[in-house]
Protein backbone atom coordinates (compact mmCIF):
# COMPACT_ATOMS: atom_id res chain seq x y z
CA UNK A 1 0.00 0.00 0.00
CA UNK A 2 1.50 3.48 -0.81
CA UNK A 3 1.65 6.22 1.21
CA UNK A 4 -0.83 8.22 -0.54
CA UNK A 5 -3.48 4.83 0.20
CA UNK A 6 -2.60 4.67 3.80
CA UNK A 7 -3.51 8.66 4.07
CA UNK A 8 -6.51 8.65 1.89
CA UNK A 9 -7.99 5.45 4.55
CA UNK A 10 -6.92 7.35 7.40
CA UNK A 11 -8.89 10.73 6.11
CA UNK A 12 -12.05 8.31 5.13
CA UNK A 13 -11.78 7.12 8.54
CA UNK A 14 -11.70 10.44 9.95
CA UNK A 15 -14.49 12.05 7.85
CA UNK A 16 -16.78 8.73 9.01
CA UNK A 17 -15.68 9.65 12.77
CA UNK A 18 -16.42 13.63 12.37
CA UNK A 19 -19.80 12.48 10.25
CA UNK A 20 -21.11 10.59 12.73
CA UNK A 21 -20.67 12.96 15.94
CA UNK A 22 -22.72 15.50 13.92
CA UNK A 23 -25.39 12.70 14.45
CA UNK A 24 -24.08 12.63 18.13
CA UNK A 25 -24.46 16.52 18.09
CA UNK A 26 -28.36 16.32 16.61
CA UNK A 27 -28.71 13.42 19.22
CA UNK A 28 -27.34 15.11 22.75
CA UNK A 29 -28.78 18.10 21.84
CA UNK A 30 -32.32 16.70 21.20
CA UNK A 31 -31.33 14.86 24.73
CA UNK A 32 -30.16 17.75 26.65
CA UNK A 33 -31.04 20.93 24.83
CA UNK A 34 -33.75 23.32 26.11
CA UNK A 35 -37.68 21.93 26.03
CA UNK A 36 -38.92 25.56 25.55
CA UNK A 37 -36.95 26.61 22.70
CA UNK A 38 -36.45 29.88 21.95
CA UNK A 39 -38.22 31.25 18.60
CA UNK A 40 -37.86 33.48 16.03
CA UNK A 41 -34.37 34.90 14.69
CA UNK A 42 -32.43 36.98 16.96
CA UNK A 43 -28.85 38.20 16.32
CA UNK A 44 -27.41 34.90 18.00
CA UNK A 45 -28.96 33.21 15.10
CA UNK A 46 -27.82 35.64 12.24
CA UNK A 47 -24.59 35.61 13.90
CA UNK A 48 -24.00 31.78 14.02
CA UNK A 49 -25.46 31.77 10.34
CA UNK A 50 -22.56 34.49 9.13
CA UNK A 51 -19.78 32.81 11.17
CA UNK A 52 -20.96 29.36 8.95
CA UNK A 53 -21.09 31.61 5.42
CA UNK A 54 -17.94 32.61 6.11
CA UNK A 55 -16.62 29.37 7.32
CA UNK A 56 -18.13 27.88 3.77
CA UNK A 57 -16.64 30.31 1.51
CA UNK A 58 -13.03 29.29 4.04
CA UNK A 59 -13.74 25.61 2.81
CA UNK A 60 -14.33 26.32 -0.93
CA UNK A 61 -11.18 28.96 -1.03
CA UNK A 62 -8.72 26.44 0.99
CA UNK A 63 -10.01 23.75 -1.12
CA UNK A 64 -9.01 25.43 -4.41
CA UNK A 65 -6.25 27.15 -3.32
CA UNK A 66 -3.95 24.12 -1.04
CA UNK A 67 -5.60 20.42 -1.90
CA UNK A 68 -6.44 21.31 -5.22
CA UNK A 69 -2.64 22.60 -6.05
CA UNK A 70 -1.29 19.30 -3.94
CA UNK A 71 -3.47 16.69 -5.64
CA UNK A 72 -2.39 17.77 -9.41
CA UNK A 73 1.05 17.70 -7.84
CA UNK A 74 0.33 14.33 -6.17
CA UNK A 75 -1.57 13.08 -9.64
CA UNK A 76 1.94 13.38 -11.49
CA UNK A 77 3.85 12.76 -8.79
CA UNK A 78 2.55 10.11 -6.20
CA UNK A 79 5.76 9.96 -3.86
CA UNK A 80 5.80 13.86 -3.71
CA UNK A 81 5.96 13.71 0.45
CA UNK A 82 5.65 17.66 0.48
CA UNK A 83 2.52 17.39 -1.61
CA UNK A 84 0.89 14.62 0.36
CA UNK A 85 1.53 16.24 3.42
CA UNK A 86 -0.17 19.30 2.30
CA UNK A 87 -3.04 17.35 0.46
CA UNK A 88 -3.34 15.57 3.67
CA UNK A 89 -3.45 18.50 6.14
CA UNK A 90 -5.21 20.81 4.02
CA UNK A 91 -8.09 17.50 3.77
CA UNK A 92 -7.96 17.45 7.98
CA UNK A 93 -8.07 20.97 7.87
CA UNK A 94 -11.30 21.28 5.71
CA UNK A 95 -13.15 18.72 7.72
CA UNK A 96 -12.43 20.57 10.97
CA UNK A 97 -13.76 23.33 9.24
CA UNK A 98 -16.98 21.17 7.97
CA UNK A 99 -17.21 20.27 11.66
CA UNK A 100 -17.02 23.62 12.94
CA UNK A 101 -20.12 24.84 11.31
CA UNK A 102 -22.10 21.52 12.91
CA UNK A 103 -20.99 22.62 16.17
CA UNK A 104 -22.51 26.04 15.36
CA UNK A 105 -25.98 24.65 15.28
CA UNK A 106 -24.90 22.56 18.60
CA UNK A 107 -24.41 25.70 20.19
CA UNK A 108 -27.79 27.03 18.97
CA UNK A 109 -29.43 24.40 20.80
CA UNK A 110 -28.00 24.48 23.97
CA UNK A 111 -28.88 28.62 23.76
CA UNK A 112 -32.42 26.89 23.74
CA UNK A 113 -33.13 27.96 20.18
CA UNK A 114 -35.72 25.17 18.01
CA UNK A 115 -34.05 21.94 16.27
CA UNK A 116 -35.62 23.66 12.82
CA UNK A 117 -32.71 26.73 13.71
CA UNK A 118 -30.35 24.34 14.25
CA UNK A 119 -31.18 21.93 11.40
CA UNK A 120 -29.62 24.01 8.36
CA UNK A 121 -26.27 23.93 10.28
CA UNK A 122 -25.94 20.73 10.96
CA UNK A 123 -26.96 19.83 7.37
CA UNK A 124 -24.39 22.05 5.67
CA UNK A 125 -21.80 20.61 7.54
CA UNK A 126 -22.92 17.00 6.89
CA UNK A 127 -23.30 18.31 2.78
CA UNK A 128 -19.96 20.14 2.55
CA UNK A 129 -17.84 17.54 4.40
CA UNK A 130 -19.29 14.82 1.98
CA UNK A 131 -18.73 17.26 -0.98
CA UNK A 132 -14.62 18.58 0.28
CA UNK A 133 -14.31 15.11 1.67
CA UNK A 134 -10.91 13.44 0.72
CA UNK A 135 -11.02 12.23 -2.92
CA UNK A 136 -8.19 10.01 -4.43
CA UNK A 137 -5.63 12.76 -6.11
CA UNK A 138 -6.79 13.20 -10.09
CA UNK A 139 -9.93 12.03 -9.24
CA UNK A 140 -10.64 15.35 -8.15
């Protein structure tokens, strides 16, 4: 197995891992988040929603601009180790991201605002970490 496989089944692995505790997010804070939600939109809200536009538009520029660059590199070259590191960390890096904007919506809910204000977050993080999820280089 080359060193480029063993990274892109490590970064699978860790997208299922940060996938799934979105679910444990939706979950604990269904469990433990406040029975008389808050409603309506209040600047909490519009601020958690412009922290995750602005984490998006992060994704989609780091995306283009440092795994995009290391995966043609890494489609020519396979044993470039400077490329795969960067295709690697700037894949980790992404998904933290993705996460981030899950964790947004977790926050929401334990603020006491509805599961419906909370929703949208947690399914753009699910969407865009399945869309800038690692992808075998050249296959991008």
């Amino acid at each position: 197995m080359s060193s480029m496989d063993a990274a892109l089944k490590i970064l699978r692995l860790l997208q299922i891992a940060l996938i799934s505790s979105i679910f444990l997010y939706i979950l604990i804070g269904e469990m433990l988040g406040s029975k008389h939600p808050v409603t309506g939109i209040s600047a909490v809200v519009i601020a958690m929603l412009v922290m995750a536009a602005l984490t998006v538009v992060i994704v989609v520029v780091l995306h283009k601009v440092v795994v995009g660059p290391a995966a043609t590199t890494l489609t020519s070259n396979a044993d470039d180790a400077t490329a795969l590191m960067r295709w690697r960390t700037g894949n980790i890096v992404l998904m933290a991201l993705c996460e981030s904007i899950a964790l947004y919506g977790f926050v929401l809910r334990f603020l006491g605002y509805a599961f419906t204000q909370a929703l949208p977050l947690y399914l753009a993080a699910i969407v865009l970490m399945l869309y800038c999820g690692p992808k075998r280089p050249g296959a991008q």
